[in-house]
N, C-alpha and C. Protein backbone atom coordinates (compact mmCIF):
# COMPACT_ATOMS: atom_id res chain seq x y z
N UNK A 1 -115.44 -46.86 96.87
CA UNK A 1 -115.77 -46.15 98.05
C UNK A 1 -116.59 -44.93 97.63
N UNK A 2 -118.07 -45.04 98.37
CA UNK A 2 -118.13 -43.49 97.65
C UNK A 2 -118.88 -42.73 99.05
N UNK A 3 -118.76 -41.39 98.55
CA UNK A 3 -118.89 -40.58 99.98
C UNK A 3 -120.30 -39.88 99.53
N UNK A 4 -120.88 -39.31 100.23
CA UNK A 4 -122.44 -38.70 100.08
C UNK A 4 -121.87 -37.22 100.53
N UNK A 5 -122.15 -36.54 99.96
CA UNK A 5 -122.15 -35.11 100.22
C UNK A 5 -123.49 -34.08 100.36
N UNK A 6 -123.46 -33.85 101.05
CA UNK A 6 -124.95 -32.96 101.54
C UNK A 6 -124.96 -31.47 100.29
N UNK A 7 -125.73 -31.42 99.72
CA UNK A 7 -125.77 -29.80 99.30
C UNK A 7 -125.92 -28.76 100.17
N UNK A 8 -126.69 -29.02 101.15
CA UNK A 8 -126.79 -27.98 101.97
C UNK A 8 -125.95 -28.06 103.28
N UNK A 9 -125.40 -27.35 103.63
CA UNK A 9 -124.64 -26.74 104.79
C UNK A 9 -125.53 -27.35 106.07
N UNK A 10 -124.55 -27.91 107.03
CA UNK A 10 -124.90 -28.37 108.06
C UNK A 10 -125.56 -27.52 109.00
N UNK A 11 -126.52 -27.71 109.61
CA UNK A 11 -127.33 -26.78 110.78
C UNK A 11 -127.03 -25.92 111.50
N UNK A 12 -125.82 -26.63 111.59
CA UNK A 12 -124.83 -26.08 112.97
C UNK A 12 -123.87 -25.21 112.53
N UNK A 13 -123.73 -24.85 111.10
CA UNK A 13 -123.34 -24.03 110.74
C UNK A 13 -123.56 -22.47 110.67
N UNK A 14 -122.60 -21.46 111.36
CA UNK A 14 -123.40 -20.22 111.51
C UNK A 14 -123.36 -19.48 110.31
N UNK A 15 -124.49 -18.60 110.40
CA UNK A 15 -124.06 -17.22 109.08
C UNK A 15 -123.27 -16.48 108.93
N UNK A 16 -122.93 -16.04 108.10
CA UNK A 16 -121.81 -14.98 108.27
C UNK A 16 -122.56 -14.08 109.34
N UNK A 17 -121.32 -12.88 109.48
CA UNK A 17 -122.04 -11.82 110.41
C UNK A 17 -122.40 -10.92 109.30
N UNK A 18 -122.44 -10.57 107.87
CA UNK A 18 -123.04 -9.62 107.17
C UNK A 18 -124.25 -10.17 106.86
N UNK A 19 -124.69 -11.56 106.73
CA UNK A 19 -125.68 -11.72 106.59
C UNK A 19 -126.76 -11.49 107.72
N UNK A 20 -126.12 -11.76 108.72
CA UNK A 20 -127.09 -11.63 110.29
C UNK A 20 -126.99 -10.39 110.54
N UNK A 21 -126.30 -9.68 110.14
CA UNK A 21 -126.46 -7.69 110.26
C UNK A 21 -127.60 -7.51 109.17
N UNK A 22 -127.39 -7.99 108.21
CA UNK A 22 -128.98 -7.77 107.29
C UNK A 22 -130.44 -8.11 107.48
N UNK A 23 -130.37 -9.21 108.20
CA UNK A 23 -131.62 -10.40 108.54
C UNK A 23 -131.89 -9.15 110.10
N UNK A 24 -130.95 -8.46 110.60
CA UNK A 24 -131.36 -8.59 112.01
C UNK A 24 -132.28 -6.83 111.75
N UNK A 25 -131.94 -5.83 110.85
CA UNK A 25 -132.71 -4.90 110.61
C UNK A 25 -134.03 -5.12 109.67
N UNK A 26 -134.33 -6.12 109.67
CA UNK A 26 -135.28 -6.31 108.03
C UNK A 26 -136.38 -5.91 108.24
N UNK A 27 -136.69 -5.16 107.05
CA UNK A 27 -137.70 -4.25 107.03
C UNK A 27 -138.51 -2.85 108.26
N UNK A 28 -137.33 -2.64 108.58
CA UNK A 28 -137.41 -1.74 109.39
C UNK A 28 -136.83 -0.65 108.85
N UNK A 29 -137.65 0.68 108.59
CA UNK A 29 -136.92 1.64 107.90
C UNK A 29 -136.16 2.79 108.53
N UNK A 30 -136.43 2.79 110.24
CA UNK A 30 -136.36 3.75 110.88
C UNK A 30 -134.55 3.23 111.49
N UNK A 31 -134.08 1.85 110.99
CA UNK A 31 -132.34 1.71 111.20
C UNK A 31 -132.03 1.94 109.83
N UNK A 32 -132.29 2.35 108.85
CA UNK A 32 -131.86 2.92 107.92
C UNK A 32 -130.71 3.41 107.91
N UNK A 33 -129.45 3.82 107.14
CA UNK A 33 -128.44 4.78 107.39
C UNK A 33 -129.27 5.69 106.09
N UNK A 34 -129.49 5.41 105.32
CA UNK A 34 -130.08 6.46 104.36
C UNK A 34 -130.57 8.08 104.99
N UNK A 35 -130.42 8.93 104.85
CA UNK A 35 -131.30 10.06 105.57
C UNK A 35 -131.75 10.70 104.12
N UNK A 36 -131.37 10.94 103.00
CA UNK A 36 -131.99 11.98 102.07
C UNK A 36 -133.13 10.79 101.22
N UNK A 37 -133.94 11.44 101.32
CA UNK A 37 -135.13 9.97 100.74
C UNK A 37 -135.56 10.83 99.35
N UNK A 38 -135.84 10.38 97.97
CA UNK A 38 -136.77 10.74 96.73
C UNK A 38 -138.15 11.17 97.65
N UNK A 39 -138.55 12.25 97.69
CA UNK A 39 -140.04 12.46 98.29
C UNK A 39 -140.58 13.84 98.50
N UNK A 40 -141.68 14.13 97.87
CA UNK A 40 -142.46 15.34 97.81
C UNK A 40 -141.81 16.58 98.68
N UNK A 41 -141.22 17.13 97.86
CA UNK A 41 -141.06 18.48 98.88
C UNK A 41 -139.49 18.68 99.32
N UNK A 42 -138.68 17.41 98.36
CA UNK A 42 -137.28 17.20 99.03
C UNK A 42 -136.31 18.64 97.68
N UNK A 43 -135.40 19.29 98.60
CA UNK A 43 -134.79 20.18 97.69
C UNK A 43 -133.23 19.17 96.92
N UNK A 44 -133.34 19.65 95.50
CA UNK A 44 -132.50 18.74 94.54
C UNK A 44 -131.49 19.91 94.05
N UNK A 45 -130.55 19.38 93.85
CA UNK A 45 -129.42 20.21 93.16
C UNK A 45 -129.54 19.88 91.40
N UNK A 46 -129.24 20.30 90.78
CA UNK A 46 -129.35 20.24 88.68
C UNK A 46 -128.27 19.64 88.46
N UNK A 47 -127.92 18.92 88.56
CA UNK A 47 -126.15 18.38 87.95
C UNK A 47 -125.95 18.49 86.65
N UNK A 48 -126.74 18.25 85.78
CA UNK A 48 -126.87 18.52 84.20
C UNK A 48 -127.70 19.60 83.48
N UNK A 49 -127.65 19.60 81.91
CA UNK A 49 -128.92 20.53 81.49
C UNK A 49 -128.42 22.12 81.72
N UNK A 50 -129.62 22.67 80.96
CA UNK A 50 -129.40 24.30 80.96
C UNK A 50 -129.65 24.91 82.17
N UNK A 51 -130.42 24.57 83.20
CA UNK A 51 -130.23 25.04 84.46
C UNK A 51 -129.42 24.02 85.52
N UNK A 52 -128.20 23.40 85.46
CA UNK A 52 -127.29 22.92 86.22
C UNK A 52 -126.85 23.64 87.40
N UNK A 53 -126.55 23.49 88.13
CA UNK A 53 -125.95 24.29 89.50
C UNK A 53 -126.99 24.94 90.47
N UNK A 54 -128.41 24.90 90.13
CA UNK A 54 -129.34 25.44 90.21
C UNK A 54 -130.30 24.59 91.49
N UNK A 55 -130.93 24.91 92.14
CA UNK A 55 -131.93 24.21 93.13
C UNK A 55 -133.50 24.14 92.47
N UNK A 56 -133.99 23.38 92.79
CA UNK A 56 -135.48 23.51 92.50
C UNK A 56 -136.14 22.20 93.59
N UNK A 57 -137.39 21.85 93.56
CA UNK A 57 -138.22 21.24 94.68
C UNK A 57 -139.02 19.91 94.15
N UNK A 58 -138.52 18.67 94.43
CA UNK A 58 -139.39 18.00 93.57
C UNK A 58 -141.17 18.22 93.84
N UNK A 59 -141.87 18.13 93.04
CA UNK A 59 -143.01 18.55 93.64
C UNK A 59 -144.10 17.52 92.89
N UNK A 60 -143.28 16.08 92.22
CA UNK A 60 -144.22 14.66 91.87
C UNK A 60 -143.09 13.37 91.82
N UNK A 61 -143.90 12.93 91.84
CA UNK A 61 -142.92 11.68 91.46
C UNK A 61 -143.57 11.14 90.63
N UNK A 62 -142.52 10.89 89.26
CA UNK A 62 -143.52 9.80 88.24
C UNK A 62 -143.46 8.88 88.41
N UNK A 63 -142.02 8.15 88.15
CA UNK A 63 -141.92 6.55 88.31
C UNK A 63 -140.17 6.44 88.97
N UNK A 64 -139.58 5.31 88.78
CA UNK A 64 -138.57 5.25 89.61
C UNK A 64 -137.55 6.03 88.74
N UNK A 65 -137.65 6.51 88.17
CA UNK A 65 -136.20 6.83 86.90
C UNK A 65 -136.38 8.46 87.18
N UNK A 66 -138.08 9.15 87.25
CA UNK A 66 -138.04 10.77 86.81
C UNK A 66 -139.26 11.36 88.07
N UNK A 67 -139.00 12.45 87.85
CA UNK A 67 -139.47 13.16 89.17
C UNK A 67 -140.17 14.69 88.30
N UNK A 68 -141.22 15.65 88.78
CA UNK A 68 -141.68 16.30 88.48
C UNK A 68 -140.70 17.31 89.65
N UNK A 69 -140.03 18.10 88.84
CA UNK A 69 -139.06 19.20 89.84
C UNK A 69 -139.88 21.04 89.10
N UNK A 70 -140.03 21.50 90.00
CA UNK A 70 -139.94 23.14 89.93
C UNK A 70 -139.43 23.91 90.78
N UNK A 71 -138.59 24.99 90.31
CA UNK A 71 -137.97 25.85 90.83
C UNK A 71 -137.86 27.71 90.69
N UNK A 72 -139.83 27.58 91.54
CA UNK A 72 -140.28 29.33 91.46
C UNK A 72 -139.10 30.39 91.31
N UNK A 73 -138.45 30.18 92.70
CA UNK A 73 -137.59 31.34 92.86
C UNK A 73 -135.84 31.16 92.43
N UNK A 74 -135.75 30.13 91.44
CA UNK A 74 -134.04 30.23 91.05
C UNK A 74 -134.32 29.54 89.75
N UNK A 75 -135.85 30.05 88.92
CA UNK A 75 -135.88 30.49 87.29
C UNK A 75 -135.87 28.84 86.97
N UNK A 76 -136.26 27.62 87.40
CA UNK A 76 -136.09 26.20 87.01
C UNK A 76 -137.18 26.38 86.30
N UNK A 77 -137.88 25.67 85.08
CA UNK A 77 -139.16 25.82 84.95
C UNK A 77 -139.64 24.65 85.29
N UNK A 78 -140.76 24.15 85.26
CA UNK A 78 -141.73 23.10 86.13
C UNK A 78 -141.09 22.03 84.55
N UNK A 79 -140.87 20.50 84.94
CA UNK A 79 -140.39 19.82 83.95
C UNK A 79 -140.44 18.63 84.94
N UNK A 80 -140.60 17.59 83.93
CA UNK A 80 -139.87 16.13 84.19
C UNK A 80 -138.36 15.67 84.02
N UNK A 81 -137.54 15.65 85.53
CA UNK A 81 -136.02 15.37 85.26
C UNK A 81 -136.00 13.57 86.02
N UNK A 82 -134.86 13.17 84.90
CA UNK A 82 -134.51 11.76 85.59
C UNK A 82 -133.73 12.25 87.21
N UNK A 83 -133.85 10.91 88.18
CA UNK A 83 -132.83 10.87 89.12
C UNK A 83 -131.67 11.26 88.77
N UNK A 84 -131.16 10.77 87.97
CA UNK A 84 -129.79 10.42 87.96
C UNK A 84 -128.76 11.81 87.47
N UNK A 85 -129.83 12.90 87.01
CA UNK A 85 -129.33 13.88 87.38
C UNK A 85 -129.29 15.11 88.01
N UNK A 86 -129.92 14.73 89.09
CA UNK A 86 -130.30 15.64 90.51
C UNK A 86 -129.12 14.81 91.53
N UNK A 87 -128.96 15.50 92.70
CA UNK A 87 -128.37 15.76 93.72
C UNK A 87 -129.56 15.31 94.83
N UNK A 88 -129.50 15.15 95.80
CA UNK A 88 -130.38 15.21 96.57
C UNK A 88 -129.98 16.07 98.00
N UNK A 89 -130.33 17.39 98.08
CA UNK A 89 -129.96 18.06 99.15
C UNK A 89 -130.39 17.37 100.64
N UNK A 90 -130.24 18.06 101.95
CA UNK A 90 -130.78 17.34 103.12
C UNK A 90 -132.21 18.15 103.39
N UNK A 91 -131.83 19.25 102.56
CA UNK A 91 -133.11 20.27 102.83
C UNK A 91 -134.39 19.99 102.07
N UNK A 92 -135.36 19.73 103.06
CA UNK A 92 -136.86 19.67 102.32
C UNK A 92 -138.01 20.70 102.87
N UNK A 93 -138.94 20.65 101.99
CA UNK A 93 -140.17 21.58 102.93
C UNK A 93 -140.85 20.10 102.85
N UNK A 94 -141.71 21.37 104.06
CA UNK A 94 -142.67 20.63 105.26
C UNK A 94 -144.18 20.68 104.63
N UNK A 95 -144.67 19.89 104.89
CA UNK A 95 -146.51 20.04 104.37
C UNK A 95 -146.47 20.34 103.11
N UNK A 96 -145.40 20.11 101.96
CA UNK A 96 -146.25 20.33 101.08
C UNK A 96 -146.72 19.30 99.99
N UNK A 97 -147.58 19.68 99.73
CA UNK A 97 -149.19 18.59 99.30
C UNK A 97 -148.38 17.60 97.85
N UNK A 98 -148.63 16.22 97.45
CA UNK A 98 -148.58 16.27 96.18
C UNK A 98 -148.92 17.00 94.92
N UNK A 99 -147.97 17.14 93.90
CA UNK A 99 -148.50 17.76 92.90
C UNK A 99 -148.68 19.30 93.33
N UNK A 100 -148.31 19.71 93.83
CA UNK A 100 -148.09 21.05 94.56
C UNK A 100 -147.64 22.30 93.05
N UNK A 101 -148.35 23.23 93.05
CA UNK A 101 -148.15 24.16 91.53
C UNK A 101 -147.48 25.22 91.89
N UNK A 102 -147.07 25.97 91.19
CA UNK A 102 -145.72 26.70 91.25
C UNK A 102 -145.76 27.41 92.35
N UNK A 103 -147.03 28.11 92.49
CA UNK A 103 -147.91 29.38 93.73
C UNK A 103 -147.37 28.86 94.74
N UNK A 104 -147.96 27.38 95.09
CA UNK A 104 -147.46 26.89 95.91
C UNK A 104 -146.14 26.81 96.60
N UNK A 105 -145.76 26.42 95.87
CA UNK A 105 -143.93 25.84 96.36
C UNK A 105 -142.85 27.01 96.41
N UNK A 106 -143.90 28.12 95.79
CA UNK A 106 -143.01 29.60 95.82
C UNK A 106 -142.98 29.72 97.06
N UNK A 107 -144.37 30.14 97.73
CA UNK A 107 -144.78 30.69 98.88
C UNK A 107 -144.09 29.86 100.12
N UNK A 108 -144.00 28.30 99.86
CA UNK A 108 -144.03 27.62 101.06
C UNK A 108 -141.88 27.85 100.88
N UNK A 109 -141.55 27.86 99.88
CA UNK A 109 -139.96 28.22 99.95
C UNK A 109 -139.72 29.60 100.33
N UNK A 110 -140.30 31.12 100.31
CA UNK A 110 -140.27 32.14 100.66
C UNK A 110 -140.65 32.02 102.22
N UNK A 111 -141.38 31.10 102.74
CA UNK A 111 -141.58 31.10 104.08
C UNK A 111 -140.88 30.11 105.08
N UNK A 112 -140.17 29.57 104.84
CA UNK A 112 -138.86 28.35 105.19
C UNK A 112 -137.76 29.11 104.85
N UNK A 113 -138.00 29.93 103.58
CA UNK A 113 -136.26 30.57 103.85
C UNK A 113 -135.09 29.13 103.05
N UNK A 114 -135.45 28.24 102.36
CA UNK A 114 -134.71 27.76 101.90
C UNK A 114 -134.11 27.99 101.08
N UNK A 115 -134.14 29.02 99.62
CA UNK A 115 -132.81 29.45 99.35
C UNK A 115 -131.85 29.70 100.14
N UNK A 116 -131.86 30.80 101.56
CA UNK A 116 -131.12 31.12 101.77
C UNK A 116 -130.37 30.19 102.91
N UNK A 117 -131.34 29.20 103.33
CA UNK A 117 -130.37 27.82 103.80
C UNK A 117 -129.63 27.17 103.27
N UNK A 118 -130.19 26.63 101.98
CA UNK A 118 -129.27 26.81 100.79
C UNK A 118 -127.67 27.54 100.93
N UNK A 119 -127.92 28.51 100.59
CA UNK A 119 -126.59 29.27 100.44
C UNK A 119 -125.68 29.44 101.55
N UNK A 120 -126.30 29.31 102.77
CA UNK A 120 -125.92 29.55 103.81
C UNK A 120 -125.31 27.87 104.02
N UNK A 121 -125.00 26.88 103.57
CA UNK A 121 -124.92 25.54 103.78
C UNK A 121 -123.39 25.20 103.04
N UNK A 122 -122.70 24.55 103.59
CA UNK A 122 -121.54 24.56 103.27
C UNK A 122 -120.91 24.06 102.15
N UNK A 123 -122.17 22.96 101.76
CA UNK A 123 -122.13 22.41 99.83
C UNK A 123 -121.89 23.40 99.35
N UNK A 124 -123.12 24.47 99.83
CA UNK A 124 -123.00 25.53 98.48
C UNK A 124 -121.59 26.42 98.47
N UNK A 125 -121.49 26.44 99.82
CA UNK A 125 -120.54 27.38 99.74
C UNK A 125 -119.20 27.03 98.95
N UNK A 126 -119.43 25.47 99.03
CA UNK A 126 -117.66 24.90 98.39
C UNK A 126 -117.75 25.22 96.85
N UNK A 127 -119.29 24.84 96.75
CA UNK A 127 -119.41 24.91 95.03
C UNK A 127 -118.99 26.51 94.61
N UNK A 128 -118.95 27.55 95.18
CA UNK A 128 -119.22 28.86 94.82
C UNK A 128 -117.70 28.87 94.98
N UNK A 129 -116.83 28.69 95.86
CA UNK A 129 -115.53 28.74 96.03
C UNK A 129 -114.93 28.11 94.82
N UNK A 130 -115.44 27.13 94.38
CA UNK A 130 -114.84 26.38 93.05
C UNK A 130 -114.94 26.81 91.96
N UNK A 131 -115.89 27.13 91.99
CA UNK A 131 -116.59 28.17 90.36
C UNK A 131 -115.41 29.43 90.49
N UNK A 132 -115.31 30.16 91.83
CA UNK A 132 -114.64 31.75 91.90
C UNK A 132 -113.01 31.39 91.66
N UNK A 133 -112.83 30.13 91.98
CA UNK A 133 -111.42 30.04 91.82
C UNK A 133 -111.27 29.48 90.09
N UNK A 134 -112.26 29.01 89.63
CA UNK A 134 -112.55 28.58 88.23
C UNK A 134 -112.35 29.10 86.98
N UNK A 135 -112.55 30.61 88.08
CA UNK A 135 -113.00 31.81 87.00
C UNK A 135 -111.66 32.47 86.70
N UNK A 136 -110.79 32.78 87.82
CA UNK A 136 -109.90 33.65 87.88
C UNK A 136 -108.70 33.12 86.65
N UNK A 137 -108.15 34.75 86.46
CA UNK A 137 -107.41 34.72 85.37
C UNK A 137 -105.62 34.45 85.68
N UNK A 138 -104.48 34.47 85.00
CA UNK A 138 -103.17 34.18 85.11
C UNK A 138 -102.96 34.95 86.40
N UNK A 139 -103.35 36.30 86.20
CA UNK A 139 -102.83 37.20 87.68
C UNK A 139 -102.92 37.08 89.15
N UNK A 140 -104.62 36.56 88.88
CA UNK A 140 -105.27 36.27 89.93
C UNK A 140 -104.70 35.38 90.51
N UNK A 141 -104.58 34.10 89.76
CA UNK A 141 -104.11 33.07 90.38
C UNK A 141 -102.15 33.25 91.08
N UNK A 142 -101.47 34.28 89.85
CA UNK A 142 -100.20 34.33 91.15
C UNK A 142 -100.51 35.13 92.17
N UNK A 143 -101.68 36.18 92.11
CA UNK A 143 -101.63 36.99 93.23
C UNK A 143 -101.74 35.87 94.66
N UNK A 144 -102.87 34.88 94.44
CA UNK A 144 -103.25 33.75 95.57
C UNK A 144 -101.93 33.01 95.78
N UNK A 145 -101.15 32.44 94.35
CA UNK A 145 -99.76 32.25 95.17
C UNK A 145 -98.86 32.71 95.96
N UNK A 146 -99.01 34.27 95.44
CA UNK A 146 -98.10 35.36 96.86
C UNK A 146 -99.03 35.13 98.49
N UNK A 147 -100.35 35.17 98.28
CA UNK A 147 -100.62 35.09 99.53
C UNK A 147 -100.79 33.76 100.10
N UNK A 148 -100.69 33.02 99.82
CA UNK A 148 -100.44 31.67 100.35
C UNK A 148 -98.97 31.35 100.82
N UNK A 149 -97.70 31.91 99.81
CA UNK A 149 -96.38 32.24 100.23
C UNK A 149 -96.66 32.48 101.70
N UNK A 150 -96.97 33.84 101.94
CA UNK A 150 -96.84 34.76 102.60
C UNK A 150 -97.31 34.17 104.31
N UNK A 151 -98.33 34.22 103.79
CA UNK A 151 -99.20 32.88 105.12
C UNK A 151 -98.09 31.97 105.57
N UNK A 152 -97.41 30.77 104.87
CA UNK A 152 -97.07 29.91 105.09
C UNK A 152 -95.75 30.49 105.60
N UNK A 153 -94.97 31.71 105.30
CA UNK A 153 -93.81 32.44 105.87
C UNK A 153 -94.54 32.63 107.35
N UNK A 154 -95.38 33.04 107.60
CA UNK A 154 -95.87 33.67 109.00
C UNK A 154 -96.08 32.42 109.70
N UNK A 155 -96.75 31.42 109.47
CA UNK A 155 -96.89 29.96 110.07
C UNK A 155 -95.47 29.71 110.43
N UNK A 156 -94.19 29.49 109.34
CA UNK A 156 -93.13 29.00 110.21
C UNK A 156 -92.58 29.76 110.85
N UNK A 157 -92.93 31.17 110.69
CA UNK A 157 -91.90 31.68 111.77
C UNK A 157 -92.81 31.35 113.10
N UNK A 158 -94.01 31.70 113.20
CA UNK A 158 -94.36 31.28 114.58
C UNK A 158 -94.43 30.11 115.21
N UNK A 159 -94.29 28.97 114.19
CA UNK A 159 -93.53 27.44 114.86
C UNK A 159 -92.05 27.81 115.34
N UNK A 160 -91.51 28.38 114.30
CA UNK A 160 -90.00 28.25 114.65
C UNK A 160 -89.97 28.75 116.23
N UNK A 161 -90.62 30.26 116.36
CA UNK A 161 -90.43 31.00 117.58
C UNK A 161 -90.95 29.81 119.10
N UNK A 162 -92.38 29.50 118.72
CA UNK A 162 -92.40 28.44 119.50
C UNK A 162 -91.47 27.33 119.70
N UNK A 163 -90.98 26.77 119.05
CA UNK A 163 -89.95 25.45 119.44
C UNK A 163 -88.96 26.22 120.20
N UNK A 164 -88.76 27.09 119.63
CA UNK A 164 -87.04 27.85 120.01
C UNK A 164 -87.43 28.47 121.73
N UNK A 165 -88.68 29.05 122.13
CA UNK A 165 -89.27 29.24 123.55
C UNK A 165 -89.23 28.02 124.22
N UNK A 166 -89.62 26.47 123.39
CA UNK A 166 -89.90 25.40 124.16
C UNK A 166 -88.17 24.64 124.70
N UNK A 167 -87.76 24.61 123.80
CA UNK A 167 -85.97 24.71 123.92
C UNK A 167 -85.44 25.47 125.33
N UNK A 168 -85.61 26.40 125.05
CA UNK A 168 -85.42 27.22 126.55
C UNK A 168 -86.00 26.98 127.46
């Protein structure tokens, strides 16, 4: 007895639904979920290296691995860094040109104000909170345990007082 088996899947067979969620956006970049894109003018965080923690602006792209980054106003010097150790912030400037030279990318970041969006942005702010709590010494750190005590004494008494009002 012998049976014939088809290699390929019958007609009438449907696709998965991850495949038909893929097929049904294709090549359309604007359903993207991506929002931070590799691209002229995008602001990068340093994750590695002697200037780490630091912002600077990509201002080339070489190939898929490294990027031409400078950073006028937070001391980066103009260099070739791989992807893989940048950040990619949400913050970019606007209009500015390929290959853009230091003059440039100073002026157009002094007039956007992006350092201080930067700082003003809540990444940064966590990173700066982490470093300050990083830093602190034996004392410091019980002093933050007394006040965290202390807090958390004031929290239950004003639950307690509430339940004990809701009771009544």
């Amino acid at each position: 007895m012998s049976v014939s088996v088809s290699p390929c899947p019958p007609p009438s067979w449907p696709r998965p639904a991850c495949i038909r969620a893929s097929l049904a956006g294709q090549g359309r970049l604007d359903e993207s979920n991506f929002q931070r894109f590799v691209e002229v003018g995008r602001v990068v965080l340093l994750s590695s290296g002697p200037c780490a923690g630091k912002i600077a602006v990509i201002a080339e792209i070489i190939d898929h691995n490294r990027a031409i980054i400078d950073g006028p106003t937070t001391s980066v010097p103009r260099q070739a860094f791989p992807y893989r150790h940048l950040s990619l912030t949400p913050l970019r400037l606007t209009k500015l040109p390929r290959g853009a030279g230091s003059g440039a990318i100073r002026k157009q970041i002094e007039k956007e104000g992006t350092v201080t969006r930067w700082e003003n942005s809540a990444w940064a702010k966590k990173r700066a909170s982490i470093q300050k709590r990083r830093s602190l010494n034996d004392f410091a750190r019980f002093e933050v345990m007394l006040a965290k005590k202390a807090r958390r004494d004031v929290v239950r008494k004003v639950v307690a007082k509430a339940a004990k009002a809701s009771k009544a």
